[in-house]
C-alpha atoms as a PDB file:
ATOM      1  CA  UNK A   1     -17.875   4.521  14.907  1.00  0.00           C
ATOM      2  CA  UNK A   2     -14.803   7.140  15.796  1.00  0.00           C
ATOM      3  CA  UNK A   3     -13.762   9.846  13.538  1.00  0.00           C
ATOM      4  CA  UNK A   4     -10.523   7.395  12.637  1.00  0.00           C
ATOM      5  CA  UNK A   5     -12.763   4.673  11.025  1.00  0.00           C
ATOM      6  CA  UNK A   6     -14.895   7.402   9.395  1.00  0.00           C
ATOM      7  CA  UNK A   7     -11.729   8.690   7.910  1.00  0.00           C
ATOM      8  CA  UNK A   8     -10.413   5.571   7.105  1.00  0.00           C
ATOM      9  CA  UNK A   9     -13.621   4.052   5.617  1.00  0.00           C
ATOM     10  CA  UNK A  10     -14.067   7.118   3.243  1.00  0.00           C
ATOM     11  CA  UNK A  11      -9.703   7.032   2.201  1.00  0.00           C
ATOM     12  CA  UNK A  12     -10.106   3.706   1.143  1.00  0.00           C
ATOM     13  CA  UNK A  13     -11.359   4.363  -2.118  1.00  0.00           C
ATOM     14  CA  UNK A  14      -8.417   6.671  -2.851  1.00  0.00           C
ATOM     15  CA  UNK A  15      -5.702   4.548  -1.160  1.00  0.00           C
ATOM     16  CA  UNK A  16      -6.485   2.146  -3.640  1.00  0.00           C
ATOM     17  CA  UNK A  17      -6.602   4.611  -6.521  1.00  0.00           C
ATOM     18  CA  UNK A  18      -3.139   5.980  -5.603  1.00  0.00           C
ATOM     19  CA  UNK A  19      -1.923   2.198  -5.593  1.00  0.00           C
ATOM     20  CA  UNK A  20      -3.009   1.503  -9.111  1.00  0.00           C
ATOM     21  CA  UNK A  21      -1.238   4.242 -10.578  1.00  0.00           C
ATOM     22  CA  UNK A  22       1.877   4.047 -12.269  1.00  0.00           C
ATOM     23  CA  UNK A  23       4.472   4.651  -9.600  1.00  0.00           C
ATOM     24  CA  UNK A  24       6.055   7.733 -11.320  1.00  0.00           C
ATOM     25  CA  UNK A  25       2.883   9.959 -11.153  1.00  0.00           C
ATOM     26  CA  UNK A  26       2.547  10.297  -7.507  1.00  0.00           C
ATOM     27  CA  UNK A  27       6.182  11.444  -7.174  1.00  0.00           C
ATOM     28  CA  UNK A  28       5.890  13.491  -9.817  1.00  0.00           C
ATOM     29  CA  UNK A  29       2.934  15.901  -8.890  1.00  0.00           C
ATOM     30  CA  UNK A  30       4.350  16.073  -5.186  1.00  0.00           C
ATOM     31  CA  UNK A  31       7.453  17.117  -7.062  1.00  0.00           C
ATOM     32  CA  UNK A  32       5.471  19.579  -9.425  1.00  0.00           C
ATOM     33  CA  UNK A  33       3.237  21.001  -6.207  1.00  0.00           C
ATOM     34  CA  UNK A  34       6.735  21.376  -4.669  1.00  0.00           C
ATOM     35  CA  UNK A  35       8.600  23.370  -7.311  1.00  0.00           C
ATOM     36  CA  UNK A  36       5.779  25.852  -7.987  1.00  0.00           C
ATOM     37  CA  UNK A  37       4.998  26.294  -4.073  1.00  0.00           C
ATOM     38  CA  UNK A  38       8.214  27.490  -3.582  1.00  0.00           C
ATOM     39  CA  UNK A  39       9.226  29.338  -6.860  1.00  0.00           C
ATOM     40  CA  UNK A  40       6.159  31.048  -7.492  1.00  0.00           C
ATOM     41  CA  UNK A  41       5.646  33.799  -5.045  1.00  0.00           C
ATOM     42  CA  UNK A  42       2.270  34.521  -4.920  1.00  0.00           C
ATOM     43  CA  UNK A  43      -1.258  32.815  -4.187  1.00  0.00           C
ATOM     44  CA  UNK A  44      -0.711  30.142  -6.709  1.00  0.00           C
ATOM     45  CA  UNK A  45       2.494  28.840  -4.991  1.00  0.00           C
ATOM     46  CA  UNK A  46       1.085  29.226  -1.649  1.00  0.00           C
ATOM     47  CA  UNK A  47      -2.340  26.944  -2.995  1.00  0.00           C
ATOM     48  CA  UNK A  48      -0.014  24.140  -4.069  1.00  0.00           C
ATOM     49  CA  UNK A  49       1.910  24.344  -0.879  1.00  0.00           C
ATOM     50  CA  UNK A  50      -1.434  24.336   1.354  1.00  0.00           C
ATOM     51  CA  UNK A  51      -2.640  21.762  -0.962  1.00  0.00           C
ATOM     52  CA  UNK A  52       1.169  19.224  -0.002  1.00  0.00           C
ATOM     53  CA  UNK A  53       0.460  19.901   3.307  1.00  0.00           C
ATOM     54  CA  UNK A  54      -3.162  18.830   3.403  1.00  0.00           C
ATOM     55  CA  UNK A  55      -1.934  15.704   1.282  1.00  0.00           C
ATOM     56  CA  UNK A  56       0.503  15.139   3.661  1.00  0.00           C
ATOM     57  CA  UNK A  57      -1.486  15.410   7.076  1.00  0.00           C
ATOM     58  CA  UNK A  58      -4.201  13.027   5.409  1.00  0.00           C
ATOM     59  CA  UNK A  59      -1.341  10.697   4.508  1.00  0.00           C
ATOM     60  CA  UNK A  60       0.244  10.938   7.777  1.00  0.00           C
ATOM     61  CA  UNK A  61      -2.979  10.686   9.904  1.00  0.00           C
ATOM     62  CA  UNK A  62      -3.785   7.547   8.451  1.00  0.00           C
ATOM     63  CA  UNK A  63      -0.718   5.815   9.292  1.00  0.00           C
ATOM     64  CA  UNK A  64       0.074   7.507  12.689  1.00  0.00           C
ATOM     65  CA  UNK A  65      -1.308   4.540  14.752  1.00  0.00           C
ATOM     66  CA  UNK A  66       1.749   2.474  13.368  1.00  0.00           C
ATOM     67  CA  UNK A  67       4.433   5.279  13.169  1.00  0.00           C
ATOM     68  CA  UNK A  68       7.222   5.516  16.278  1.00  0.00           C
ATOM     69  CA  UNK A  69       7.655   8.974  17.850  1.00  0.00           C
ATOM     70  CA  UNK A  70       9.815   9.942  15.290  1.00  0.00           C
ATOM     71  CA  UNK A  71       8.102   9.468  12.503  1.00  0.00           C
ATOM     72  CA  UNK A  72       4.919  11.128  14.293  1.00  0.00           C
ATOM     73  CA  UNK A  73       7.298  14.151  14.574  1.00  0.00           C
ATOM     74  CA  UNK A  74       8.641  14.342  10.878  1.00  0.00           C
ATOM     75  CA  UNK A  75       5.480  14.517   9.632  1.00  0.00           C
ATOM     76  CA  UNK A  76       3.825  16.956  11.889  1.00  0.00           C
ATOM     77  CA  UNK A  77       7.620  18.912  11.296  1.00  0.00           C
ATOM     78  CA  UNK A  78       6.893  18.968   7.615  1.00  0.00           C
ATOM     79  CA  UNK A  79       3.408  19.900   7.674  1.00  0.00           C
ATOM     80  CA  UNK A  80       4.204  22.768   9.923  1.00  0.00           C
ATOM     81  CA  UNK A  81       6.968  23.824   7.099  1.00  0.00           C
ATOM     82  CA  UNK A  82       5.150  23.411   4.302  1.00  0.00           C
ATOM     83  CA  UNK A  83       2.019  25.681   5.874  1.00  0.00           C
ATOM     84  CA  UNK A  84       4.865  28.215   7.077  1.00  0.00           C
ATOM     85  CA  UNK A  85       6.143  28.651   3.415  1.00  0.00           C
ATOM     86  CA  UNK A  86       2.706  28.734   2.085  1.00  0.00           C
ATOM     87  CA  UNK A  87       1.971  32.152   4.598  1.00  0.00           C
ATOM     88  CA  UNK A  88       5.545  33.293   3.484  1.00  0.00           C
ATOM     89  CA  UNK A  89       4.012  33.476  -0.466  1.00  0.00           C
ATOM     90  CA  UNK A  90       0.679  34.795   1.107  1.00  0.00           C
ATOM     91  CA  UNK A  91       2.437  37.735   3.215  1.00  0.00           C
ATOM     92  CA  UNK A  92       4.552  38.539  -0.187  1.00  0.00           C
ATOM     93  CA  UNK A  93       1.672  40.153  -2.216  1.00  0.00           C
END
């Protein structure tokens, strides 16, 4: 068993939590996360940032294998800005 199944195998629980909630929550704490990573200047806007981006990579690793080239490179793009941001609040204080 690769790392991919292990990682798959142990999201599966969560995928399915994520998909039974009501389908304004999700949306609304990447939105929350959002707004206080990048109006917040200081180590609490830089956490929710860090926290996106590690959201977002686990999101976007499990559905690379079916993403074009494209998509592959949006989501690595807006990891990388997300993590740059979060160092911007870091370097700040």
């Amino acid at each position: 068993m690769g790392l991919r199944d292990l990682v798959e195998r142990h999201s599966a629980t969560t995928v399915v939590f994520l998909h039974r909630l009501p389908g304004w929550v999700l949306p609304l704490v990447v939105a929350v996360l959002m707004l206080v990573g990048l109006f917040v200047h200081s180590w609490v806007g830089a956490l929710a940032l860090v926290a996106l981006a590690l959201f977002l990579g686990w999101f976007a690793y499990l559905s690379w294998p079916g993403l074009p080239w494209s998509g592959r490179l949006l989501r690595v793009g807006a990891v990388v800005l997300l993590l740059l941001f979060a160092l911007g609040d870091i370097t700040r204080f």
